[in-house]
N, C-alpha and C. Protein backbone atom coordinates (compact mmCIF):
# COMPACT_ATOMS: atom_id res chain seq x y z
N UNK A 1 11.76 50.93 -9.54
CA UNK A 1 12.95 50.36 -8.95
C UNK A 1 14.10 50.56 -9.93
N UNK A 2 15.05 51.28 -9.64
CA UNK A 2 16.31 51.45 -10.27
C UNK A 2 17.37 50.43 -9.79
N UNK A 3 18.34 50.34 -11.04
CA UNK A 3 19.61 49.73 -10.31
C UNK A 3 20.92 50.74 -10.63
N UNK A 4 21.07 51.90 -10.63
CA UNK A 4 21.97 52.73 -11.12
C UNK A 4 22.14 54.16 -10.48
N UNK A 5 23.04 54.84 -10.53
CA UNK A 5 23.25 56.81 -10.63
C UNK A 5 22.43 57.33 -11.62
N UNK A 6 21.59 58.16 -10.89
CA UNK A 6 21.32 59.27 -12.13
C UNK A 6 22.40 60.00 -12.37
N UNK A 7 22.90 59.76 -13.97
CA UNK A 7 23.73 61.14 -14.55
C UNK A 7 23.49 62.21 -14.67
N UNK A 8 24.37 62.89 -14.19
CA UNK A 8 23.78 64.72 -14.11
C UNK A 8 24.71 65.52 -14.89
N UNK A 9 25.86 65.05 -15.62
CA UNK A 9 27.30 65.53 -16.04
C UNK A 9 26.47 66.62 -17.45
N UNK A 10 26.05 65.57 -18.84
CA UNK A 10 26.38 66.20 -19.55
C UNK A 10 24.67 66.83 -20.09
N UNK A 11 24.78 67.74 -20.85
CA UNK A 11 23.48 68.31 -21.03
C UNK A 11 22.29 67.32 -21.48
N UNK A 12 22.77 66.21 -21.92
CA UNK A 12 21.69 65.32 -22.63
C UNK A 12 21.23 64.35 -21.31
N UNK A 13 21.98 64.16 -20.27
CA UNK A 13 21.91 63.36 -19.29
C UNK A 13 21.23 64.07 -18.26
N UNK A 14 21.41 65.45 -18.28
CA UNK A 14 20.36 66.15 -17.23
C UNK A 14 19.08 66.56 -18.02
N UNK A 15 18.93 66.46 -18.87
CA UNK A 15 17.69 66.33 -19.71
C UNK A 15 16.30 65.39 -19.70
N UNK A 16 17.42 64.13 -19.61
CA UNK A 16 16.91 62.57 -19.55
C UNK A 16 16.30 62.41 -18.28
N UNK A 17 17.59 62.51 -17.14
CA UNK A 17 17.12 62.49 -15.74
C UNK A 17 16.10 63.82 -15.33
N UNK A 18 15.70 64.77 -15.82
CA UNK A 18 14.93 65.81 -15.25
C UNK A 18 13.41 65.33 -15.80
N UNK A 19 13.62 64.43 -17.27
CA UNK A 19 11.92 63.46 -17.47
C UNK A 19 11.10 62.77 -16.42
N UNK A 20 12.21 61.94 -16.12
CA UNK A 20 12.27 60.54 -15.35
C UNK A 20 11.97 61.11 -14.19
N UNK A 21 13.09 62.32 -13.22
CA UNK A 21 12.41 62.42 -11.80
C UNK A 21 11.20 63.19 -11.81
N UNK A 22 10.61 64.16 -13.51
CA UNK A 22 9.33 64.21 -12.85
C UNK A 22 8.19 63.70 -13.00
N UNK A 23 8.33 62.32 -13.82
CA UNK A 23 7.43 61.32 -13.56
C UNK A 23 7.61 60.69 -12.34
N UNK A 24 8.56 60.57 -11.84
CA UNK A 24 8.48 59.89 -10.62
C UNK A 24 8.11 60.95 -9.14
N UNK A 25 8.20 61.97 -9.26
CA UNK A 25 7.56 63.18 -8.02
C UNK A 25 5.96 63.27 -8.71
N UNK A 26 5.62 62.56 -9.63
CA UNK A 26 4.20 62.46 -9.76
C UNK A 26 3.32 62.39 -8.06
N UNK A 27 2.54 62.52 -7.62
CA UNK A 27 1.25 62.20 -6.63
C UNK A 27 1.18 61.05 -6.30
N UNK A 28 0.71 60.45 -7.68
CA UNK A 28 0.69 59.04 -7.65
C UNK A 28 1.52 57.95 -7.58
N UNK A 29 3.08 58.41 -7.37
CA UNK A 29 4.41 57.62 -7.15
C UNK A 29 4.52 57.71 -5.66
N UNK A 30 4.31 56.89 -4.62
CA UNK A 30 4.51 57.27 -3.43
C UNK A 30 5.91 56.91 -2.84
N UNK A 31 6.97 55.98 -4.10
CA UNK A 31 8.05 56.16 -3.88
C UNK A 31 8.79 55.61 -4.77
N UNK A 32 10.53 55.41 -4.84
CA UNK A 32 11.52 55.35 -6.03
C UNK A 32 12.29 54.67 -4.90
N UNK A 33 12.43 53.60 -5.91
CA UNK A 33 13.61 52.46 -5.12
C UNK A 33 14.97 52.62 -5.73
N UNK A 34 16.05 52.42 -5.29
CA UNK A 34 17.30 52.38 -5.91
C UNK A 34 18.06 51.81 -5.33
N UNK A 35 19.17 50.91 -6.25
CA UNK A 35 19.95 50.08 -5.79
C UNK A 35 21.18 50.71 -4.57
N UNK A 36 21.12 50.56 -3.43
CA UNK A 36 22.20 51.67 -2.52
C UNK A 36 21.99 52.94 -1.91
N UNK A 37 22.46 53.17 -0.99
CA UNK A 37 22.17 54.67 -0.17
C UNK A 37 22.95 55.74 -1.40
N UNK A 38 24.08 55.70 -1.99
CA UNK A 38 24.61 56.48 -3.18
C UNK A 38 24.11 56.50 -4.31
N UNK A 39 23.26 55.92 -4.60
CA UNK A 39 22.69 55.65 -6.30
C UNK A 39 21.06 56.54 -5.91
N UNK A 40 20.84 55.76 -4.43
CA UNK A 40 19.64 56.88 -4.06
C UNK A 40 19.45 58.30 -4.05
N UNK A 41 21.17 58.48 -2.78
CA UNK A 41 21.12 60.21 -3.31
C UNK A 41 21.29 60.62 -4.12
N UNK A 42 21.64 59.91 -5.58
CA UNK A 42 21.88 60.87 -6.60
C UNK A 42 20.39 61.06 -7.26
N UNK A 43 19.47 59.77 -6.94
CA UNK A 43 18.20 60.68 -7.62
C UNK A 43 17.64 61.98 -7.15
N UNK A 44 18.11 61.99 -5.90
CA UNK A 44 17.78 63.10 -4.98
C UNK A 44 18.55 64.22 -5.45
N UNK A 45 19.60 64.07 -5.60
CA UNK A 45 19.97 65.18 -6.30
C UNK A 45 19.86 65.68 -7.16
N UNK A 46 19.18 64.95 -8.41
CA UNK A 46 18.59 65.24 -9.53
C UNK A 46 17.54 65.66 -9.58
N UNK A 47 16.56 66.20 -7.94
CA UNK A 47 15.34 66.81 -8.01
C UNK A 47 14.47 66.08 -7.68
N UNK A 48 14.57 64.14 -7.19
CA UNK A 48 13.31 63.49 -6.41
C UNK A 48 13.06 63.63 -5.01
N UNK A 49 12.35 63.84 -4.92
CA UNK A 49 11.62 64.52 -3.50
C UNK A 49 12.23 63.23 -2.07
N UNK A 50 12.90 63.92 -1.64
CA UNK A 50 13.34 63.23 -0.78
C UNK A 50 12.61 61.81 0.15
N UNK A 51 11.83 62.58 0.69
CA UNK A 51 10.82 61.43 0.98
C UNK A 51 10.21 60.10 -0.19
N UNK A 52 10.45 60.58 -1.30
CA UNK A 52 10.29 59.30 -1.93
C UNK A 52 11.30 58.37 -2.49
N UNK A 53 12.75 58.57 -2.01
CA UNK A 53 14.05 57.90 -2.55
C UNK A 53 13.78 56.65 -1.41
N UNK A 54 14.29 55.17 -1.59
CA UNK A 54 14.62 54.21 -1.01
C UNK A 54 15.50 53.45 -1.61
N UNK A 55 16.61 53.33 -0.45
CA UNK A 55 17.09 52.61 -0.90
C UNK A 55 17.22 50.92 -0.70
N UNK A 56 17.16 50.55 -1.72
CA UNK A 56 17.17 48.62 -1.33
C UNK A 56 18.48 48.25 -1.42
N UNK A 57 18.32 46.81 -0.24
CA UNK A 57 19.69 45.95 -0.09
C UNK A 57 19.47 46.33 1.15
N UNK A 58 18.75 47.20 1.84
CA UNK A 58 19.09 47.33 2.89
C UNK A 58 17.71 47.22 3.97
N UNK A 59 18.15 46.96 5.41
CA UNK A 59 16.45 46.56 5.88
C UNK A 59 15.44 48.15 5.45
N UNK A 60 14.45 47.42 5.52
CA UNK A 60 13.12 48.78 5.25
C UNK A 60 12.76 48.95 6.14
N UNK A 61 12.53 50.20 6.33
CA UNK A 61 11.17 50.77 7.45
C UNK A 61 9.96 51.01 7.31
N UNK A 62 9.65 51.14 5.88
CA UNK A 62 8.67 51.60 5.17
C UNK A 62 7.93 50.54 4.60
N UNK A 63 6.58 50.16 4.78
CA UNK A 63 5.85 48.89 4.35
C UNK A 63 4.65 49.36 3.23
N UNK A 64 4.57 49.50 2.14
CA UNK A 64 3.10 50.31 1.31
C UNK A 64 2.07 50.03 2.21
N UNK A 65 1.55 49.23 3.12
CA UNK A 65 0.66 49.22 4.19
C UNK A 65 0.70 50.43 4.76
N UNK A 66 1.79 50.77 5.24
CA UNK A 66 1.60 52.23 5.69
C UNK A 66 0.74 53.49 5.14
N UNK A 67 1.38 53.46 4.45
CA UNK A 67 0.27 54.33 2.60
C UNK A 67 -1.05 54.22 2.76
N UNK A 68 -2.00 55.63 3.05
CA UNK A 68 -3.20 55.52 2.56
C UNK A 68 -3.33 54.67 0.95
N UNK A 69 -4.31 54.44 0.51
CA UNK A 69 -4.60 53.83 -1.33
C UNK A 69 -5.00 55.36 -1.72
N UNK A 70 -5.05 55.66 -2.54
CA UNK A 70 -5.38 56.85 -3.59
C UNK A 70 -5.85 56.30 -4.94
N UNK A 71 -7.01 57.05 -5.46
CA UNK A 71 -7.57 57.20 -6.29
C UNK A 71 -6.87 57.43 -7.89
N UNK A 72 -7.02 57.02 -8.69
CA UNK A 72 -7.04 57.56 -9.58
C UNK A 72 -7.79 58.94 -10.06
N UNK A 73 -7.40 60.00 -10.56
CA UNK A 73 -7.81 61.02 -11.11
C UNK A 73 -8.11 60.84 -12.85
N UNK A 74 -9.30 61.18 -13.11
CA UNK A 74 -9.78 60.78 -14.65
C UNK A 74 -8.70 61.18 -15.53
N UNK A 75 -8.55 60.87 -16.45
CA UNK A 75 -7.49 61.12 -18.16
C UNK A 75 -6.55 59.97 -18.18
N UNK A 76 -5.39 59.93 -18.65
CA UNK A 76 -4.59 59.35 -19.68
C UNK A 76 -3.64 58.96 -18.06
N UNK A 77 -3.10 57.65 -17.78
CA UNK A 77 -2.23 57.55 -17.35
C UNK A 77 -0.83 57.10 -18.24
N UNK A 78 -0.18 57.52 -17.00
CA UNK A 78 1.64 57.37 -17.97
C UNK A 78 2.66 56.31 -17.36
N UNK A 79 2.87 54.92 -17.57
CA UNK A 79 3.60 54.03 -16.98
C UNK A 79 4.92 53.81 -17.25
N UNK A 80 5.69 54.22 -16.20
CA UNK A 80 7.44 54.37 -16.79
C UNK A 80 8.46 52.93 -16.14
N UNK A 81 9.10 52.29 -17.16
CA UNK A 81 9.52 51.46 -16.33
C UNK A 81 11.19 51.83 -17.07
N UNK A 82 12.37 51.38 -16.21
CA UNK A 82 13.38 51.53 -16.89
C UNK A 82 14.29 49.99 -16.28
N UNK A 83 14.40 49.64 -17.13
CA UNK A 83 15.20 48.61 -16.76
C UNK A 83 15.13 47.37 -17.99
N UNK A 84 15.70 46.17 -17.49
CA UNK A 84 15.99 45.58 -18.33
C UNK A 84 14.21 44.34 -19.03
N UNK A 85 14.16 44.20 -19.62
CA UNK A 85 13.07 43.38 -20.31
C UNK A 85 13.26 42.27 -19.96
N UNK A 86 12.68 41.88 -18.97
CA UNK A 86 12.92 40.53 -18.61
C UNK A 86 11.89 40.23 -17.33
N UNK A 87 11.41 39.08 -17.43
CA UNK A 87 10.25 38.89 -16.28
C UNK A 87 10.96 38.79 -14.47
N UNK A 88 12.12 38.40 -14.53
CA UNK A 88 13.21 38.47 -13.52
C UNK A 88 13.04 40.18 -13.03
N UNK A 89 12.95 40.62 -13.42
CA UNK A 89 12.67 42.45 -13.60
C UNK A 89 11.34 42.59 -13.14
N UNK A 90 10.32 41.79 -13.34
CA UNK A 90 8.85 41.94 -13.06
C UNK A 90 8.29 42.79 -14.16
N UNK A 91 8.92 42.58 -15.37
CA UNK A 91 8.05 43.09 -16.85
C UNK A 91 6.79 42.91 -17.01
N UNK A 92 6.63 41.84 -16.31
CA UNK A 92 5.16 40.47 -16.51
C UNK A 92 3.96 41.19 -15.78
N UNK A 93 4.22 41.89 -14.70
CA UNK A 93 3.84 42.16 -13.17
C UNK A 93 3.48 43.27 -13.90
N UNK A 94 3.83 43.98 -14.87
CA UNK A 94 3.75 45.55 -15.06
C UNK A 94 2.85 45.29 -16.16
N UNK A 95 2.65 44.50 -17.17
CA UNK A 95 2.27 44.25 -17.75
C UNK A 95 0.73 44.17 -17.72
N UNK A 96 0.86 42.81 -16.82
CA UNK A 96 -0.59 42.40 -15.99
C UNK A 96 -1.42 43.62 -15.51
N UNK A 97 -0.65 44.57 -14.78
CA UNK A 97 -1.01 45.94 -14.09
C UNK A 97 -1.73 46.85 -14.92
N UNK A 98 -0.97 46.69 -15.98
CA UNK A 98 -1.47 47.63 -17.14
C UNK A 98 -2.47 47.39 -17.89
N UNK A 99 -3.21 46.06 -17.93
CA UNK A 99 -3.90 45.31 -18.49
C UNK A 99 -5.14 45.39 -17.55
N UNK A 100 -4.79 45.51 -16.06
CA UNK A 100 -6.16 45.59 -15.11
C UNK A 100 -6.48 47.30 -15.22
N UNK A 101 -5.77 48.10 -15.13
CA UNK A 101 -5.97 49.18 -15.07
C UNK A 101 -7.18 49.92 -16.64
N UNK A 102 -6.21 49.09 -17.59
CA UNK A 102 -7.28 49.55 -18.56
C UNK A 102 -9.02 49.43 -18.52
N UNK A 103 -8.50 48.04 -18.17
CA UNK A 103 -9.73 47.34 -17.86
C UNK A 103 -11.02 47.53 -17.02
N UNK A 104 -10.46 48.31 -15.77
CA UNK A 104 -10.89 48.27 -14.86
C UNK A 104 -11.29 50.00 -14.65
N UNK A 105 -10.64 51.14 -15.81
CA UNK A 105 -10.89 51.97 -15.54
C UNK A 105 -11.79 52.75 -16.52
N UNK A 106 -12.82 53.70 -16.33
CA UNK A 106 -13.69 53.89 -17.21
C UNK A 106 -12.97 54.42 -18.34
C-alpha cells in the first residue's frame, strides 16, 4: 500500500522506482494499492503491470476472496514495505506475518 507518485524525473528516482515495481510485478504480489487514481497511474507508468495497480479511497471491486491462494515456491523470500514505521501503518501486521512465515516454512 502506497501513499504517493512514483518519481520517474531524475536518474536516481527511476532507479529506485524500477527496484520497487519489480518487486511488486513479483507472482506472488497479486496487487499494489495506492493512494488515488493519479498516484496509481504513475506506478503504472513506471512499469507495474496494470492489472495489479489499485487504487484506494475509492469503492473496490476487487475482494482477495476472489484470488485463487498460491503456494509458496522453496528459497529465500523478500518482504518490501515502504512507508512510515508505525503500527497505524500495520508495521505490527507485517511483522507478525513475517514471524509466521518463518515459522511455518521449512
Amino acid at each position: 500500500m502506497f501513499a504517493g507518485f512514483f518519481p520517474n524525473q531524475r536518474p536516481y528516482d527511476r532507479l529506485i522506482t524500477a527496484q520497487v515495481v519489480r518487486s511488486l510485478n513479483n507472482p506472488l504480489v497479486f496487487a499494489a494499492g495506492n493512494h488515488r487514481q493519479p498516484a496509481t497511474d504513475s506506478m503504472i507508468e513506471a512499469g507495474l503491470f496494470p492489472k495489479k495497480g489499485i487504487a484506494w479511497d475509492y469503492p473496490l471491486a476487487r475482494d482477495p476472496a476472489d484470488f485463487p491462494s498460491r503456494t509458496l515456491q522453496p528459497g529465500p523470500v523478500e518482504i518490501v514495505y515502504a512507508g512510515a514505521m508505525s503500527n497505524a501503518k500495520g508495521v505490527a501486521d507485517l511483522i507478525d506475518a513475517a514471524i509466521a512465515l518463518k515459522r511455518d516454512r521449512p
